[in-house]
PDB file of N, CA and C in Angstrom:
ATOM      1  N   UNK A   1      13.280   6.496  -0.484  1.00  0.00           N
ATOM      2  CA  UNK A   1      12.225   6.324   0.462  1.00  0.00           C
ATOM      3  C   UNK A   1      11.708   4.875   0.435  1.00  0.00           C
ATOM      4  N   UNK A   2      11.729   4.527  -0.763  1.00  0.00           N
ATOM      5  CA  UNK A   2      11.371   2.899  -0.997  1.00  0.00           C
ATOM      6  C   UNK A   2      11.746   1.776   0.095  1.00  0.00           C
ATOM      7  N   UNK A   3      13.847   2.456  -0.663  1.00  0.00           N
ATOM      8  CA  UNK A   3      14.715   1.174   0.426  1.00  0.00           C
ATOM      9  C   UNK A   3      14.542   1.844   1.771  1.00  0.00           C
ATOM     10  N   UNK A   4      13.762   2.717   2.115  1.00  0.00           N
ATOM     11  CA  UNK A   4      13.767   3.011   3.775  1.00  0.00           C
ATOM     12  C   UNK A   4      12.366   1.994   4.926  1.00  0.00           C
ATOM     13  N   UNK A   5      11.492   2.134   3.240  1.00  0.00           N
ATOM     14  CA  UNK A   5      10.671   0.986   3.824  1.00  0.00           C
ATOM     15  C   UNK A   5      10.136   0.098   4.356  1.00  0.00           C
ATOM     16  N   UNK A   6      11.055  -0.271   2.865  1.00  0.00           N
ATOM     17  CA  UNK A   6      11.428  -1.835   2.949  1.00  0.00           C
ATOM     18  C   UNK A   6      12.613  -2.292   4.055  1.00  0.00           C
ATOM     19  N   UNK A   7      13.431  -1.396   4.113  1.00  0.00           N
ATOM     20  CA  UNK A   7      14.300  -1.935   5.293  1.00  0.00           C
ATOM     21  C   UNK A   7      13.639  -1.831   6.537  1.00  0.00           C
ATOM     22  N   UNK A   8      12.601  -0.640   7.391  1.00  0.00           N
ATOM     23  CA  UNK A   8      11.991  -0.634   8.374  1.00  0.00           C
ATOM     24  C   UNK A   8      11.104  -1.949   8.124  1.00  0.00           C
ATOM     25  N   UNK A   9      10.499  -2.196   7.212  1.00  0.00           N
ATOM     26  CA  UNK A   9       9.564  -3.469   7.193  1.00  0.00           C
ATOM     27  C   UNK A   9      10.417  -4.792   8.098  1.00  0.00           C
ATOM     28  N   UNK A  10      11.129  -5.112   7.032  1.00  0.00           N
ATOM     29  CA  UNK A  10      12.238  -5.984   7.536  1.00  0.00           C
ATOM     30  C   UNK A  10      12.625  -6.161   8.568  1.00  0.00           C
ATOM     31  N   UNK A  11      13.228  -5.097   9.225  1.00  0.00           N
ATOM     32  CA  UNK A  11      13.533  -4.548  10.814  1.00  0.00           C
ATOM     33  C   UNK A  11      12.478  -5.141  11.647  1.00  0.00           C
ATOM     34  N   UNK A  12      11.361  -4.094  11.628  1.00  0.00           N
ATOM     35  CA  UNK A  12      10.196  -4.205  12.580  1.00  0.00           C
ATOM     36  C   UNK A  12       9.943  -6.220  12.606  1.00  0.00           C
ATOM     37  N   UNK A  13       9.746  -6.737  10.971  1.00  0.00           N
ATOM     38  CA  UNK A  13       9.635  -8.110  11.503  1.00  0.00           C
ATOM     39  C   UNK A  13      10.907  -8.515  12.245  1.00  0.00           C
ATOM     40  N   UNK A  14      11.942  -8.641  11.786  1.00  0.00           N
ATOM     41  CA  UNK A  14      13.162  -9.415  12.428  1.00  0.00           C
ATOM     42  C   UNK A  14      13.188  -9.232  13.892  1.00  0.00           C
ATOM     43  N   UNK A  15      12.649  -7.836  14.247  1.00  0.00           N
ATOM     44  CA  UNK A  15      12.749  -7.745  15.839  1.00  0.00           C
ATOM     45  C   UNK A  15      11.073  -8.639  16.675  1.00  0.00           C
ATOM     46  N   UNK A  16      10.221  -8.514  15.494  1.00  0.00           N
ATOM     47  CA  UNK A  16       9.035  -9.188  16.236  1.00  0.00           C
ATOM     48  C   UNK A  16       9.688 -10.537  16.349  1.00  0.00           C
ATOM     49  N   UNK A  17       9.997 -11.962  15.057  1.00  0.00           N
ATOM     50  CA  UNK A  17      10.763 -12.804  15.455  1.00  0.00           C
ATOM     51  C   UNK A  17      11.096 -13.236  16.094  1.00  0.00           C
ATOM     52  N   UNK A  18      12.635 -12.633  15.723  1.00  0.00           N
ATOM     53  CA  UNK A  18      13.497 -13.384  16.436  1.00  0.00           C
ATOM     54  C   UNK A  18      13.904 -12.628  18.253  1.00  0.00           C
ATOM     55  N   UNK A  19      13.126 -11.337  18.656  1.00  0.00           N
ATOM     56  CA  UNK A  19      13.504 -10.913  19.738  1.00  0.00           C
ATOM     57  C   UNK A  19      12.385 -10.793  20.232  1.00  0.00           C
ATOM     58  N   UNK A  20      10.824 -11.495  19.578  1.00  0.00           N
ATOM     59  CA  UNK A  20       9.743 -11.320  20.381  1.00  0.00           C
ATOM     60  C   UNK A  20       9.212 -10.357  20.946  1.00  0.00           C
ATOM     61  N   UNK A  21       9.437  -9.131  20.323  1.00  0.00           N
ATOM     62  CA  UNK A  21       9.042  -7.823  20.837  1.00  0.00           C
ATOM     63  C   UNK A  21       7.081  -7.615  20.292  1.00  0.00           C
ATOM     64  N   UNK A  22       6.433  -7.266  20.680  1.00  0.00           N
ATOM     65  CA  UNK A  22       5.452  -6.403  20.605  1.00  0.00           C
ATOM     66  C   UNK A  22       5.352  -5.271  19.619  1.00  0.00           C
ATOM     67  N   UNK A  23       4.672  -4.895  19.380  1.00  0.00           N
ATOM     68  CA  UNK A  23       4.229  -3.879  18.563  1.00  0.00           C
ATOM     69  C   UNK A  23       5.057  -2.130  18.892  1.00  0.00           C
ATOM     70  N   UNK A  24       4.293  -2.767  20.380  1.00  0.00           N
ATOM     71  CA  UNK A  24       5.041  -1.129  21.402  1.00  0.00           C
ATOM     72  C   UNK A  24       6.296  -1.156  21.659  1.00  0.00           C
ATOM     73  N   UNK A  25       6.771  -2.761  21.935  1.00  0.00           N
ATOM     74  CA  UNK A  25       8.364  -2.610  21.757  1.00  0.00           C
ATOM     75  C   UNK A  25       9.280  -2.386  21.088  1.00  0.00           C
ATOM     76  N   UNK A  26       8.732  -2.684  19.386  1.00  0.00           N
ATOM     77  CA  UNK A  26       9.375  -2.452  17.955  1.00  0.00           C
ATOM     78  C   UNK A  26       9.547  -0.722  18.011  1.00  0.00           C
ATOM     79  N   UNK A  27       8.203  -0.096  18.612  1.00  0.00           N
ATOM     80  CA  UNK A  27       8.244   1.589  19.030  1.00  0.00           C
ATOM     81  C   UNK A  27       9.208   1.726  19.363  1.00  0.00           C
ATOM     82  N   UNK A  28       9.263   1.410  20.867  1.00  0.00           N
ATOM     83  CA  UNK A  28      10.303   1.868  21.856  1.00  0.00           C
ATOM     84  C   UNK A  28      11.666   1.171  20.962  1.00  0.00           C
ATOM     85  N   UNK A  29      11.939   0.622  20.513  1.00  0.00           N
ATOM     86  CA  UNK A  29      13.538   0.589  20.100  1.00  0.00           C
ATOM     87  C   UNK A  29      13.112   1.274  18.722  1.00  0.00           C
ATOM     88  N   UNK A  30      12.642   1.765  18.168  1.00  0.00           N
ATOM     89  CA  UNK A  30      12.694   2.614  16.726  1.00  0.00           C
ATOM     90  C   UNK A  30      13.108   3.961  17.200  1.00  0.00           C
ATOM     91  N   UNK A  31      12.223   4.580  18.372  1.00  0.00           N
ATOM     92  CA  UNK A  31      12.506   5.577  19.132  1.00  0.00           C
ATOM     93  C   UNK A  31      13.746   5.732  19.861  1.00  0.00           C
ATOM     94  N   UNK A  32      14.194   4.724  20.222  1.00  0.00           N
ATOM     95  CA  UNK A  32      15.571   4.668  21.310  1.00  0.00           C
ATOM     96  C   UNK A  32      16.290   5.054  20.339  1.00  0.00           C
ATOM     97  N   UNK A  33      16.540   4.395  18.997  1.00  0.00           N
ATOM     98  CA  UNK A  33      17.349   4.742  18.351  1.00  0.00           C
ATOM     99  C   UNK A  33      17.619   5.471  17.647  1.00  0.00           C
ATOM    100  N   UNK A  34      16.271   6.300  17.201  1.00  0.00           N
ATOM    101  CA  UNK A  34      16.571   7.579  16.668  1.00  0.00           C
ATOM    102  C   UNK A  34      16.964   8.434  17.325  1.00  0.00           C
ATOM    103  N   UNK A  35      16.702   8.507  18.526  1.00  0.00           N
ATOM    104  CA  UNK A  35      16.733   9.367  20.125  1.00  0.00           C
ATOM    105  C   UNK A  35      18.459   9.308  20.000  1.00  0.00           C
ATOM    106  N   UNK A  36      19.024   8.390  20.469  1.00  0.00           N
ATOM    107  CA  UNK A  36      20.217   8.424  20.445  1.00  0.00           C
ATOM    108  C   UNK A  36      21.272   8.985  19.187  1.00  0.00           C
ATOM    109  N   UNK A  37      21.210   8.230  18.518  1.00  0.00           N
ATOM    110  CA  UNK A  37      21.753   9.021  16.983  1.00  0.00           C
ATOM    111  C   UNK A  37      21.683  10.241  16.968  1.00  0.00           C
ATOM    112  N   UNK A  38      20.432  10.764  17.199  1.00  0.00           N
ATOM    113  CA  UNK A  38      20.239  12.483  16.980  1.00  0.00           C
ATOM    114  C   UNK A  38      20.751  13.261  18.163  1.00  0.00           C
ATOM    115  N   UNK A  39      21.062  12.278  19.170  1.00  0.00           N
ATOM    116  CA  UNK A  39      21.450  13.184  20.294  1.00  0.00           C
ATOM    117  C   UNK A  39      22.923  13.279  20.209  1.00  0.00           C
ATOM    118  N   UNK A  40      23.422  11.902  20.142  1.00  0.00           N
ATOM    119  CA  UNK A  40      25.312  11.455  20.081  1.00  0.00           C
ATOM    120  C   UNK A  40      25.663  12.439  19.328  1.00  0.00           C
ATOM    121  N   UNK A  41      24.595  11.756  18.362  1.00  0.00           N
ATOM    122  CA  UNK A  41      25.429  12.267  16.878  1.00  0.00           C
ATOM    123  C   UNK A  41      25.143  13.820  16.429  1.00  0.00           C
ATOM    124  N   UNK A  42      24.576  14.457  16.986  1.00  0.00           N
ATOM    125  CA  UNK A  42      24.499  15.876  16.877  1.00  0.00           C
ATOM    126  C   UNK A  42      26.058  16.489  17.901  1.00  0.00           C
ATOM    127  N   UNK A  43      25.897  15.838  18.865  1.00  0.00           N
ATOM    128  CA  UNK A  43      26.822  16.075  19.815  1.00  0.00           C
ATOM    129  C   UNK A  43      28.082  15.976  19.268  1.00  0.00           C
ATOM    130  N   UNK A  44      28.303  14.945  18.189  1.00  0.00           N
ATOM    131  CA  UNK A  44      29.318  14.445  17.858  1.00  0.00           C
ATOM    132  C   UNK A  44      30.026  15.417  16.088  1.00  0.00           C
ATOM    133  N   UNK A  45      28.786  15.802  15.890  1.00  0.00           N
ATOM    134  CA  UNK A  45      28.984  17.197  14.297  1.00  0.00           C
ATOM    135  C   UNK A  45      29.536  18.283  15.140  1.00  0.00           C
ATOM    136  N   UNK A  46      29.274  18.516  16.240  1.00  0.00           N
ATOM    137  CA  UNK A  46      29.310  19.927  17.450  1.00  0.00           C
ATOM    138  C   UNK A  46      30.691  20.072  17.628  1.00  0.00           C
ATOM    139  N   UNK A  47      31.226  18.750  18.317  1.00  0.00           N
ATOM    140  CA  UNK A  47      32.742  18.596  18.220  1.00  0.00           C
ATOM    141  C   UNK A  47      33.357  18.663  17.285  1.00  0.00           C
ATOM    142  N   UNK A  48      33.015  17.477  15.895  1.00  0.00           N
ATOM    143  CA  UNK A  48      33.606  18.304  14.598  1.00  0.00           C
ATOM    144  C   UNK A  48      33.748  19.855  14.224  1.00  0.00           C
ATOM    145  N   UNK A  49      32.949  20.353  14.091  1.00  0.00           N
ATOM    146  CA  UNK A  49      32.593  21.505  13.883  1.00  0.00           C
ATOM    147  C   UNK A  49      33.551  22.439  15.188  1.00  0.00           C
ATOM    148  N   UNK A  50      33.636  21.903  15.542  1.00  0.00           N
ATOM    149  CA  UNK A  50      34.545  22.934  16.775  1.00  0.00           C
ATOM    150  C   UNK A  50      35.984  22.625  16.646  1.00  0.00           C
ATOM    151  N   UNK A  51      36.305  21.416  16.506  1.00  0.00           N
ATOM    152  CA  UNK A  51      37.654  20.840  15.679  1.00  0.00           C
ATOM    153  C   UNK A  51      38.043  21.612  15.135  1.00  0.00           C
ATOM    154  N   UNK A  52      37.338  21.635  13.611  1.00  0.00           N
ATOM    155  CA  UNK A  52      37.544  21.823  12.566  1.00  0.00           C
ATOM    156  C   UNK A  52      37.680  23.650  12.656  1.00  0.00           C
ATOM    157  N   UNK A  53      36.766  24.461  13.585  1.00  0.00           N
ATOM    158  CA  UNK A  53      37.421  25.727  13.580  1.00  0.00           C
ATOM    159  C   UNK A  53      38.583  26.247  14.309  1.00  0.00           C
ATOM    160  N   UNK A  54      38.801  25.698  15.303  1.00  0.00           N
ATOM    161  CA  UNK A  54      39.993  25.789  15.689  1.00  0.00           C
ATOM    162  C   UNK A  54      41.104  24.841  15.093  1.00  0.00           C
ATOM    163  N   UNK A  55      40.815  24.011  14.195  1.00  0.00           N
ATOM    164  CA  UNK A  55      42.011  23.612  13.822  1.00  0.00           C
ATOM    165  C   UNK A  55      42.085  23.270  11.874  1.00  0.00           C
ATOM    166  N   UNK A  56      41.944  24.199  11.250  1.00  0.00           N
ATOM    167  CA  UNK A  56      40.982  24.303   9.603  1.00  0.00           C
ATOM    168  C   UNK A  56      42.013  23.472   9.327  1.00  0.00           C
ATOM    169  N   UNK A  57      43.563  22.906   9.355  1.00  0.00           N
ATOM    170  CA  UNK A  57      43.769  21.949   8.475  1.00  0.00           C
ATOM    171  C   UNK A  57      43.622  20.470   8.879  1.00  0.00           C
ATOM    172  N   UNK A  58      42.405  20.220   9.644  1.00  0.00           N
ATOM    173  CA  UNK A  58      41.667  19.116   9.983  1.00  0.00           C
ATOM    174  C   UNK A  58      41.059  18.920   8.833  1.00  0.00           C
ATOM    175  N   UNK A  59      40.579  19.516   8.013  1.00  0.00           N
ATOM    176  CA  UNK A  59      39.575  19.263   6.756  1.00  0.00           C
ATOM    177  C   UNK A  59      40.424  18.573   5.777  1.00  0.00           C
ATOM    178  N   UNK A  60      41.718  19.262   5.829  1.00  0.00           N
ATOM    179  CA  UNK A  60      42.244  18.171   4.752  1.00  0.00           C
ATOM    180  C   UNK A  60      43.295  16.900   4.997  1.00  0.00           C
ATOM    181  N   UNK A  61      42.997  16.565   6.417  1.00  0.00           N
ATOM    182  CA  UNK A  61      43.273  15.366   6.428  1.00  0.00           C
ATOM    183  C   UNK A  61      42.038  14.498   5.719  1.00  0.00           C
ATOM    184  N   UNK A  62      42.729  13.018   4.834  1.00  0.00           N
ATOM    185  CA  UNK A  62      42.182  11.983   4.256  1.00  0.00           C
ATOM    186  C   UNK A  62      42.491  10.729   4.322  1.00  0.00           C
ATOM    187  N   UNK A  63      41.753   9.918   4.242  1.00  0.00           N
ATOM    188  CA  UNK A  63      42.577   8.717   4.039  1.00  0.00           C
ATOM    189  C   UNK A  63      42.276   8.064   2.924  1.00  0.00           C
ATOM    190  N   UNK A  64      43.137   7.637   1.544  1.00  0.00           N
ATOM    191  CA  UNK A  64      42.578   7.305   0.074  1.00  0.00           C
ATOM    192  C   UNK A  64      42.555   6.256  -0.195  1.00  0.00           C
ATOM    193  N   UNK A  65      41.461   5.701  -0.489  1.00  0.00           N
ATOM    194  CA  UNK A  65      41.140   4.143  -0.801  1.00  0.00           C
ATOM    195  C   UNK A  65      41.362   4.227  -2.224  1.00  0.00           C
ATOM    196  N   UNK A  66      41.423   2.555  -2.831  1.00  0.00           N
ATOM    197  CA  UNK A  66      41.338   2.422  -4.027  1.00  0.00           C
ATOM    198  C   UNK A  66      40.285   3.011  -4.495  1.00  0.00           C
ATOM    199  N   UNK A  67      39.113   2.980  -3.901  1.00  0.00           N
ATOM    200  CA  UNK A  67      37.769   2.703  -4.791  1.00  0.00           C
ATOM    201  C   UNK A  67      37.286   4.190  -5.147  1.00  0.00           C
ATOM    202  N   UNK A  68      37.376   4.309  -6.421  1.00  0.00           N
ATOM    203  CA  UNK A  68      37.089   5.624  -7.212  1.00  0.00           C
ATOM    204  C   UNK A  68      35.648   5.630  -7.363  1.00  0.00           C
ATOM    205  N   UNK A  69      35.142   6.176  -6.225  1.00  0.00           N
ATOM    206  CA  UNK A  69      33.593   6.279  -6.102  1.00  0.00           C
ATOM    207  C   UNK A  69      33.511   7.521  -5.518  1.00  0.00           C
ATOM    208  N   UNK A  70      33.165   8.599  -5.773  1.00  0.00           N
ATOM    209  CA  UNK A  70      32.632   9.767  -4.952  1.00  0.00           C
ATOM    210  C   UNK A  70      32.348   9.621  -3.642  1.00  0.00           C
ATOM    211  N   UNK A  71      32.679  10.028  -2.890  1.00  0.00           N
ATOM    212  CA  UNK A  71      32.553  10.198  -1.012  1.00  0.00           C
ATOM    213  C   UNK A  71      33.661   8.656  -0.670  1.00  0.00           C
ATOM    214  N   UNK A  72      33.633   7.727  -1.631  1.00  0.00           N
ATOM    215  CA  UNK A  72      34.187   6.457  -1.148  1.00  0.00           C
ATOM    216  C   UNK A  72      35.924   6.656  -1.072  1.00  0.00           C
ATOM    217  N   UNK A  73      36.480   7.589  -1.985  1.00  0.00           N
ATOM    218  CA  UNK A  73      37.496   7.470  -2.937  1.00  0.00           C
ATOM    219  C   UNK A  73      38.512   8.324  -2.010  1.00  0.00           C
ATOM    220  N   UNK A  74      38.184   9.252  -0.959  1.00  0.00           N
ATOM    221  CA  UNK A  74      39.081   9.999   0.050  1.00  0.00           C
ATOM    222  C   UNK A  74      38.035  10.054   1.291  1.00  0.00           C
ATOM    223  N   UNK A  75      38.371   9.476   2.062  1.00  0.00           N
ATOM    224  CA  UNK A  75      37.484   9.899   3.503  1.00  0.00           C
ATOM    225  C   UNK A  75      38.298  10.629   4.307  1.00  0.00           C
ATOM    226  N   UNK A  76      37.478  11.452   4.541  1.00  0.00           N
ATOM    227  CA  UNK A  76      37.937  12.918   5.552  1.00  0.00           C
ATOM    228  C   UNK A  76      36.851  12.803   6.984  1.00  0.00           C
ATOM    229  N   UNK A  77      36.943  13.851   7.524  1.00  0.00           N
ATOM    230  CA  UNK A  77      36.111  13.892   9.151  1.00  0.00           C
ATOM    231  C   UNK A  77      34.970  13.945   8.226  1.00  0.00           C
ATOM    232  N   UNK A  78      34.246  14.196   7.652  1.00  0.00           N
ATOM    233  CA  UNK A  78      32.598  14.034   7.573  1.00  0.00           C
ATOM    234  C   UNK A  78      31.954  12.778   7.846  1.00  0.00           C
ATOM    235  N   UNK A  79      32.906  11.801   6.594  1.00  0.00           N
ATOM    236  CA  UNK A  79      32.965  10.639   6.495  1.00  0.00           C
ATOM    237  C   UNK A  79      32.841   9.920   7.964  1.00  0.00           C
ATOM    238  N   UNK A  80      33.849  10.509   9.056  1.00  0.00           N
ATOM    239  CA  UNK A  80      33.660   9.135   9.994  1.00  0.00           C
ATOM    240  C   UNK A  80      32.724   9.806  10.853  1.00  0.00           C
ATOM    241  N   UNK A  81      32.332  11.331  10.843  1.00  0.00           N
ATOM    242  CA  UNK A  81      31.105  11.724  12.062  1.00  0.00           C
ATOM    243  C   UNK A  81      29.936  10.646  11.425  1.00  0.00           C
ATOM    244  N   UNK A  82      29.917  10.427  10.313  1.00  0.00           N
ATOM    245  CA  UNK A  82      28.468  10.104   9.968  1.00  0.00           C
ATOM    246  C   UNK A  82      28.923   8.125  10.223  1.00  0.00           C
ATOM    247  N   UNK A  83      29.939   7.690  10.155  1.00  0.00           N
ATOM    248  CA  UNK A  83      29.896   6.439  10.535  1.00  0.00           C
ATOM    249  C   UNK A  83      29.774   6.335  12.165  1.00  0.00           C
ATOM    250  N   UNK A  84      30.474   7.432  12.862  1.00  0.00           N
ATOM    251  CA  UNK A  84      30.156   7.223  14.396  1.00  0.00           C
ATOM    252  C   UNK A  84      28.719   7.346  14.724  1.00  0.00           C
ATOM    253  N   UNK A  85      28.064   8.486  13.882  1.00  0.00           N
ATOM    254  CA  UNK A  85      26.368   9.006  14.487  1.00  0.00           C
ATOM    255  C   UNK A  85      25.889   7.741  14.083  1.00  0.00           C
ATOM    256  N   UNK A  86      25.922   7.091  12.877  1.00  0.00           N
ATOM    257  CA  UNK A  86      25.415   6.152  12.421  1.00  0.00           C
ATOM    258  C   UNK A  86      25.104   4.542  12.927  1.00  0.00           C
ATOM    259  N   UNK A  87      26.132   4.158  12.901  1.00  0.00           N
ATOM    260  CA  UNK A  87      26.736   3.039  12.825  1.00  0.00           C
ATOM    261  C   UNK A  87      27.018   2.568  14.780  1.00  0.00           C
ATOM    262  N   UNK A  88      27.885   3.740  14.894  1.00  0.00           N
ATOM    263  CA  UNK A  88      28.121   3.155  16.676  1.00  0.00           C
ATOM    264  C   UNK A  88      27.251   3.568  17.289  1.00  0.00           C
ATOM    265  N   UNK A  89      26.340   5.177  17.497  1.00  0.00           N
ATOM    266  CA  UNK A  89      25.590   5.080  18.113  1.00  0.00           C
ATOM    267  C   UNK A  89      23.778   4.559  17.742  1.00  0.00           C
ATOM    268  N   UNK A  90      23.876   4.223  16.702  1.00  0.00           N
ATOM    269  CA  UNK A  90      22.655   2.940  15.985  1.00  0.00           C
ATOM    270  C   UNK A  90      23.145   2.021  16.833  1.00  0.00           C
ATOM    271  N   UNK A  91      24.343   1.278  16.748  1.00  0.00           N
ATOM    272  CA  UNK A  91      24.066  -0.204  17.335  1.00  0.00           C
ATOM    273  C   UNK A  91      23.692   0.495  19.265  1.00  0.00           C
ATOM    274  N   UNK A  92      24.743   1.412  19.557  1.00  0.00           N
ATOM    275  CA  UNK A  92      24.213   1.490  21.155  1.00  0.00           C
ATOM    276  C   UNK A  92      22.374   1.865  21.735  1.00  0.00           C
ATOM    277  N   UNK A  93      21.964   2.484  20.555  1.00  0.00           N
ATOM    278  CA  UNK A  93      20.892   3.192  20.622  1.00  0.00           C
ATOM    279  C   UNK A  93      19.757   1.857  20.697  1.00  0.00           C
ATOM    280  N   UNK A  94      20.089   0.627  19.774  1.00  0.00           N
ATOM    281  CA  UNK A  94      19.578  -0.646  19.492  1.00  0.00           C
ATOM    282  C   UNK A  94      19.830  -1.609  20.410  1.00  0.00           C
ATOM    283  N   UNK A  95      20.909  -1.208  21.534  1.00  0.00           N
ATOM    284  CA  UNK A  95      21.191  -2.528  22.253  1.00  0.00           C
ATOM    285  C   UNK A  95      20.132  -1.831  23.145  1.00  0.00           C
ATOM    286  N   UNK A  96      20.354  -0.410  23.826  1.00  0.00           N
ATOM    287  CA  UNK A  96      19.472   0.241  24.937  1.00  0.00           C
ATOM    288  C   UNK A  96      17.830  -0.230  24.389  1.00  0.00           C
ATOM    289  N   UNK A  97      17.423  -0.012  23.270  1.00  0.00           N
ATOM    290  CA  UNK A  97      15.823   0.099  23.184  1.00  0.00           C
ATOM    291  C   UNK A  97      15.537  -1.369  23.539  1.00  0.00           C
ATOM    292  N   UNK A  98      16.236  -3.015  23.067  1.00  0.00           N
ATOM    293  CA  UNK A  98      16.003  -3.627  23.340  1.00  0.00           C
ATOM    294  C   UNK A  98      16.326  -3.978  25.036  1.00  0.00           C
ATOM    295  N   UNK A  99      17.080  -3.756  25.541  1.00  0.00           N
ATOM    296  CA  UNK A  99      17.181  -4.122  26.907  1.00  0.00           C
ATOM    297  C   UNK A  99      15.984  -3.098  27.864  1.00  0.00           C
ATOM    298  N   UNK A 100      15.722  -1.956  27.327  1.00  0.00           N
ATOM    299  CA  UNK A 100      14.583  -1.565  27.469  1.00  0.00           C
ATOM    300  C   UNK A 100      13.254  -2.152  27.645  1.00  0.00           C
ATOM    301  N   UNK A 101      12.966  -2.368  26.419  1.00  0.00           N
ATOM    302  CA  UNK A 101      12.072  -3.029  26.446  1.00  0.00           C
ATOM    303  C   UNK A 101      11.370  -4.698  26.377  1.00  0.00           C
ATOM    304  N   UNK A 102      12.777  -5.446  26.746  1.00  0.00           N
ATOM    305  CA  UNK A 102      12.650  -6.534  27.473  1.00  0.00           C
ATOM    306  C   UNK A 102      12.150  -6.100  29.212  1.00  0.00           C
ATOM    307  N   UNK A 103      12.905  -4.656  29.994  1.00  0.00           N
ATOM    308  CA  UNK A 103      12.782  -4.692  31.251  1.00  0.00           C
ATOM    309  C   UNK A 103      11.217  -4.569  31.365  1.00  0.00           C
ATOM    310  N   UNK A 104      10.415  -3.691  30.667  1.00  0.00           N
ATOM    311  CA  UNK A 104       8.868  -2.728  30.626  1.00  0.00           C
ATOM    312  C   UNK A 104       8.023  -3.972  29.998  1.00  0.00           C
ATOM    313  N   UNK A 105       8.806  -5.148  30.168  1.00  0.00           N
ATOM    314  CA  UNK A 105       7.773  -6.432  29.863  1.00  0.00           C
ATOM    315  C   UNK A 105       6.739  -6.063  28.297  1.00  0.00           C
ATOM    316  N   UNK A 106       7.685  -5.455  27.297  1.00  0.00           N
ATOM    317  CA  UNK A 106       7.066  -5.818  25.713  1.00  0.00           C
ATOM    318  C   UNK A 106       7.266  -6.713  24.856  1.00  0.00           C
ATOM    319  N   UNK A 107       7.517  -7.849  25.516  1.00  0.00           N
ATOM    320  CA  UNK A 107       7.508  -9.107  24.842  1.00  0.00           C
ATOM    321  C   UNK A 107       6.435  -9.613  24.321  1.00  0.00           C
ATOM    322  N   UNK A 108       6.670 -11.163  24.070  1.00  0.00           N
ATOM    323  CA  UNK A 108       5.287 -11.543  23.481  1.00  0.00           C
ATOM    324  C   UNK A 108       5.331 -12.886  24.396  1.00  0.00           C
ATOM    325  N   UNK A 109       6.150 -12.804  25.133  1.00  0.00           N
ATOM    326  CA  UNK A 109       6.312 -14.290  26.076  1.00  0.00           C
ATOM    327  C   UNK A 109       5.541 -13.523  27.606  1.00  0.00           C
ATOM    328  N   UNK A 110       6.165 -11.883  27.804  1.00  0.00           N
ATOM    329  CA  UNK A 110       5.706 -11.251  28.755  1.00  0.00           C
ATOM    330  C   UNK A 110       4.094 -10.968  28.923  1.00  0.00           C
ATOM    331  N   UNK A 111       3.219 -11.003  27.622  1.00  0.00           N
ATOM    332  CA  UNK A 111       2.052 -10.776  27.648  1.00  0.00           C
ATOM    333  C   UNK A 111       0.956 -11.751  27.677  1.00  0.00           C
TER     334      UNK A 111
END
């Protein structure tokens, strides 16, 4: 919960910064992007999950890295739903909140 913080801290400044957002705009893209993630990416476990019952030896496909780390050491479909929910629809969810809320004038140049 700490590093969730501290990374939203971070965030919220880097977007006041360097993208001049507002208070309400740091909102609106915190929101865009949870919005999205939970929507894609629910959408996107749904399909797994439907995969995976119609097709059960989907589960044991892997692909094995060197690195002998638990979850790191064989990645299977869990592994990449949570890099797609994550990762691709975070950055799309982050490009929308900011082009968002550049349009709804939450800048700090707009006010």
């Amino acid at each position: 919960m700490t590093a969730q913080v501290l990374f939203g801290t971070m965030f919220g400044t880097w977007l006041s910064r360097m993208k001049g957002l507002t208070q309400q705009g740091i909102a609106l893209v915190g929101k865009t992007i949870t919005k999205t993630v939970l929507e894609y990416g629910g959408l996107a476990f749904i399909v797994g999950g439907i995969a995976v019952l119609l097709y059960p030896p989907l589960l044991t496909y892997n692909i094995i890295t060197p690195v002998k780390v638990h979850n790191l050491h064989s990645l299977g479909i869990g592994f990449f739903l949570v890099i797609v929910s994550v990762v691709i629809f975070g950055i799309y969810g982050y490009r929308q909140g900011i082009k968002n809320a550049k349009k709804m004038g939450l800048t700090k140049e707009a006010k």
